[in-house]
C-alpha atoms as a PDB file:
ATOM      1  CA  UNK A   1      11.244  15.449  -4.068  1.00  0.00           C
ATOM      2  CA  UNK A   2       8.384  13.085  -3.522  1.00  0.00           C
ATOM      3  CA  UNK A   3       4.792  14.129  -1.526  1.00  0.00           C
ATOM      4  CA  UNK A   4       4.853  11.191   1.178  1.00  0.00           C
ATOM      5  CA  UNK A   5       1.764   9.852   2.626  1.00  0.00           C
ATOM      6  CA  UNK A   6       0.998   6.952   5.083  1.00  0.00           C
ATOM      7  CA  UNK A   7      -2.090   5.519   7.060  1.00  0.00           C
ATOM      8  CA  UNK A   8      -2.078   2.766   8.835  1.00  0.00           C
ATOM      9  CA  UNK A   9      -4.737   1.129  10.850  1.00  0.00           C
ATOM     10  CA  UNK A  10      -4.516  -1.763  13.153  1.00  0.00           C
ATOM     11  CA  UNK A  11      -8.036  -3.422  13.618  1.00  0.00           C
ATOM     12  CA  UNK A  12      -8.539  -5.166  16.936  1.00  0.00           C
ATOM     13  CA  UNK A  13     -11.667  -5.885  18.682  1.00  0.00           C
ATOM     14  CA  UNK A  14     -10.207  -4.196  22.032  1.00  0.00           C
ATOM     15  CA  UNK A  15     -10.570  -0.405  20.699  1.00  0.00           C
ATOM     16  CA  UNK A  16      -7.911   0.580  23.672  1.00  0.00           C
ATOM     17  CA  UNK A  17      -5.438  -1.565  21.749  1.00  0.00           C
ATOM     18  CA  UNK A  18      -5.792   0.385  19.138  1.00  0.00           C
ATOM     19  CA  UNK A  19      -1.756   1.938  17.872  1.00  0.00           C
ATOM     20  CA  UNK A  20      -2.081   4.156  14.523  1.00  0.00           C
ATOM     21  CA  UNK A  21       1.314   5.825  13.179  1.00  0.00           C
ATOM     22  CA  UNK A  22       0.888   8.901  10.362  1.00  0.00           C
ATOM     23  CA  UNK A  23       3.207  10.598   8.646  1.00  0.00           C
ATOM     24  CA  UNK A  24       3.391  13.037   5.506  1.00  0.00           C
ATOM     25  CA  UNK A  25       6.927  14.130   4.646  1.00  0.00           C
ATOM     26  CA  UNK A  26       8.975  15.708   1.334  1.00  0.00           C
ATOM     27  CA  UNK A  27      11.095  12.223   0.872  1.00  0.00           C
ATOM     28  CA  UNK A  28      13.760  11.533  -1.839  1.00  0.00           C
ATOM     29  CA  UNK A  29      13.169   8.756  -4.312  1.00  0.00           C
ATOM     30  CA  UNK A  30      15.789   6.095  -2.421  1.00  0.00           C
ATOM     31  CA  UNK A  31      14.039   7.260   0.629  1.00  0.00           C
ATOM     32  CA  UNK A  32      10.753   6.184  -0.658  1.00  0.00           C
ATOM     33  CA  UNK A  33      12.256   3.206  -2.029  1.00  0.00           C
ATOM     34  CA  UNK A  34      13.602   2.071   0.762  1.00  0.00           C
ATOM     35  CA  UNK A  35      10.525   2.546   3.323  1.00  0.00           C
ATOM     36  CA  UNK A  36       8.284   0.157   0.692  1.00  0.00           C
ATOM     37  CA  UNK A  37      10.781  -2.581   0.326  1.00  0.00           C
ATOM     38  CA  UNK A  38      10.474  -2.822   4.518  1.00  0.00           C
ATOM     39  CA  UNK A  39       7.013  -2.969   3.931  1.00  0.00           C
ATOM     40  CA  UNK A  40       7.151  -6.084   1.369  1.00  0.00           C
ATOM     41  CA  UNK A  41       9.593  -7.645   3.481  1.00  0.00           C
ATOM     42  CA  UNK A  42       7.240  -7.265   6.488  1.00  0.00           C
ATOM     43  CA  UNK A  43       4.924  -8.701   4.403  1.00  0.00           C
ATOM     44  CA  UNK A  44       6.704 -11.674   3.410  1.00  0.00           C
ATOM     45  CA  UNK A  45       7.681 -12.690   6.826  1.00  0.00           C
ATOM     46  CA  UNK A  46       4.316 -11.996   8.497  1.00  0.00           C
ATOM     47  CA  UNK A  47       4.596  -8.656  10.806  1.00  0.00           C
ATOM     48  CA  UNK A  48       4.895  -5.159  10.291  1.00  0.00           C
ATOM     49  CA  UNK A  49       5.830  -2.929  12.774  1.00  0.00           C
ATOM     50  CA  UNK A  50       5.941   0.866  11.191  1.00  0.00           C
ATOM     51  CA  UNK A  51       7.981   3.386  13.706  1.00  0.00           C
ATOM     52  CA  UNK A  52       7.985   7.301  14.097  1.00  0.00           C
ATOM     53  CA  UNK A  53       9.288   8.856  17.040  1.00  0.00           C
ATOM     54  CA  UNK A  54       7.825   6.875  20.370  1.00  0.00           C
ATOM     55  CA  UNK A  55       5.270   6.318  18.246  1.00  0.00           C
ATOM     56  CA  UNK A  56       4.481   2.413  16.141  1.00  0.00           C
ATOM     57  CA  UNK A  57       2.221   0.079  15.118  1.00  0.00           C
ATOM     58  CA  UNK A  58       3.091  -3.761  14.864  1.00  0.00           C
ATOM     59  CA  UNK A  59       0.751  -5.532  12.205  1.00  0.00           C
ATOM     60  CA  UNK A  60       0.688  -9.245  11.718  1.00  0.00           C
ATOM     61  CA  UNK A  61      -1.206  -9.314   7.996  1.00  0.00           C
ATOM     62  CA  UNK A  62      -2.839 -13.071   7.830  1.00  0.00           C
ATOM     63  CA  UNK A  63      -2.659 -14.163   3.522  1.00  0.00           C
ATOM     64  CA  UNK A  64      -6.045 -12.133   2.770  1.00  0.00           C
ATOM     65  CA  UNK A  65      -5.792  -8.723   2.268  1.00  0.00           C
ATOM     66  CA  UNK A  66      -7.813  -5.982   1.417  1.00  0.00           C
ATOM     67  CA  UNK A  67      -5.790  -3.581  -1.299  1.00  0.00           C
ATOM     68  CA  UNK A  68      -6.836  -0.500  -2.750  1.00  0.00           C
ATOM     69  CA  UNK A  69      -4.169   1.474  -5.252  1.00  0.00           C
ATOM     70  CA  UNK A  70      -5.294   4.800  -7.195  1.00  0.00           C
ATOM     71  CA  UNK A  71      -2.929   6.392  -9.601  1.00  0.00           C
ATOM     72  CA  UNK A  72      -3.118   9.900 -10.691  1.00  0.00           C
ATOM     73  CA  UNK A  73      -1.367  11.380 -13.554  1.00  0.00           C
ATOM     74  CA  UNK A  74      -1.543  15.145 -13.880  1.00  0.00           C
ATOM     75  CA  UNK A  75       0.786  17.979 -15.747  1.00  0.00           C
ATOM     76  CA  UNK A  76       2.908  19.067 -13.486  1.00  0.00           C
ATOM     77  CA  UNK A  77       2.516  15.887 -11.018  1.00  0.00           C
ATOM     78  CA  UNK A  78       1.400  12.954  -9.764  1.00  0.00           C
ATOM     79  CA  UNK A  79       0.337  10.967  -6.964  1.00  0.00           C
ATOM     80  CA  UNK A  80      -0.175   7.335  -5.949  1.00  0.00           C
ATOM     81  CA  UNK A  81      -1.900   5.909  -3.257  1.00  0.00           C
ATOM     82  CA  UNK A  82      -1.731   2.449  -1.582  1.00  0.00           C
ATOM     83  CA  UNK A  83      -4.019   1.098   1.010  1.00  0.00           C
ATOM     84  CA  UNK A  84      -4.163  -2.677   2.248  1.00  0.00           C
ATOM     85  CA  UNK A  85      -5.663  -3.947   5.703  1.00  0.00           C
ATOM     86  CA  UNK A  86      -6.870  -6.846   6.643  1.00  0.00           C
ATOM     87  CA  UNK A  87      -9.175  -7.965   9.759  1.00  0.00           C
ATOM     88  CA  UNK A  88      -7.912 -11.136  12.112  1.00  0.00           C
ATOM     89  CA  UNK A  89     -11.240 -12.026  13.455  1.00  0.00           C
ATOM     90  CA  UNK A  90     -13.430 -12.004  10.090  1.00  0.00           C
ATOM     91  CA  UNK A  91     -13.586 -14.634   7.329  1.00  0.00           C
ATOM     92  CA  UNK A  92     -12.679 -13.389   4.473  1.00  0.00           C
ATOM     93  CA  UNK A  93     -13.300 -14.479   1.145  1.00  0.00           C
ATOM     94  CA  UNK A  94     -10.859 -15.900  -1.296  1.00  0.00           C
ATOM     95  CA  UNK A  95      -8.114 -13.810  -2.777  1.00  0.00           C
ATOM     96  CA  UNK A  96      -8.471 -12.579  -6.222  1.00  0.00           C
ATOM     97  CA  UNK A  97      -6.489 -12.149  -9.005  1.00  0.00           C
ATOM     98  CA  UNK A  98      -6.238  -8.593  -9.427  1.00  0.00           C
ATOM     99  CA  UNK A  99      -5.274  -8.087 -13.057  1.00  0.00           C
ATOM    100  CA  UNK A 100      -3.175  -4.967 -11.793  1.00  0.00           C
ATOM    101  CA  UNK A 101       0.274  -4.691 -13.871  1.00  0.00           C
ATOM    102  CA  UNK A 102       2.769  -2.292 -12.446  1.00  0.00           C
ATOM    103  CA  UNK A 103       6.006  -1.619 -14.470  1.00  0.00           C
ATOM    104  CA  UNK A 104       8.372   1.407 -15.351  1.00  0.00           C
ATOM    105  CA  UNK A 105       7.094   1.257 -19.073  1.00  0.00           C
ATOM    106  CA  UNK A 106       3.878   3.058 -20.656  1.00  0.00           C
ATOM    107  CA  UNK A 107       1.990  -0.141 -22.607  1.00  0.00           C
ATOM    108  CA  UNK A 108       1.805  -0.104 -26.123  1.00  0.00           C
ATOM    109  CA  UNK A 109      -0.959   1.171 -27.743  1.00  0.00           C
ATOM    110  CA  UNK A 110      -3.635  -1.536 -28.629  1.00  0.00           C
ATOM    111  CA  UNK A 111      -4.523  -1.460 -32.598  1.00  0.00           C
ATOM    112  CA  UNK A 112      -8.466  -1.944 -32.943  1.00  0.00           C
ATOM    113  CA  UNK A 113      -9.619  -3.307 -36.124  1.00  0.00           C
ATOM    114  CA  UNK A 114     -12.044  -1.827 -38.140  1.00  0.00           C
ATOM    115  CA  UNK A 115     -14.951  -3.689 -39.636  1.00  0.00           C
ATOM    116  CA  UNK A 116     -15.385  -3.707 -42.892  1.00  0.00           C
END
């Protein structure tokens, strides 16, 4: 089983508005699977509304995100953690490219020269 950990914030200037929905659970892999392909398919079509018991939180992400991923690699475990938010009333700056490569396969090792 998988550790399972989500936090979501939805920023609005009217603090009363504010909806937050948290959950931690022991998930199976499909499980998982399944919860962040509804996320990229909120994405793609411009809300988000994340559900747990009466509970929910409806996010409309504009094309500037914030994003934050941190993966940990430990014997016996691992974790990863994924953040993104964004703020409706604040200019943002232009998205970057992030460089980030995500794949099921380690990279090869790169060969450094030595100088002679």
């Amino acid at each position: 089983m998988l550790f399972f950990k989500s936090k979501l914030n939805n920023w609005r200037s009217d603090m009363s508005d504010k909806k937050s929905v948290k959950i931690k659970a022991s998930l199976g892999v499909g499980e998982v699977v399944s919860h962040l392909e509804k996320i990229v398919t909120g994405l793609k079509k411009g809300t988000l509304c994340i559900q747990h018991g009466e509970d929910y939180a409806t996010l409309q992400p504009k094309d500037n995100l914030f994003f934050e991923m941190k993966a940990d690699e430990k014997k016996g475990g691992g974790k990863v953690s994924i953040e993104f938010g964004y703020k409706s009333e604040i200019k943002k700056p232009e998205p970057q490219k992030s460089g980030l490569k995500i794949s099921a396969k380690e990279p090869q090792p790169v060969k450094k020269e030595v100088a002679a």
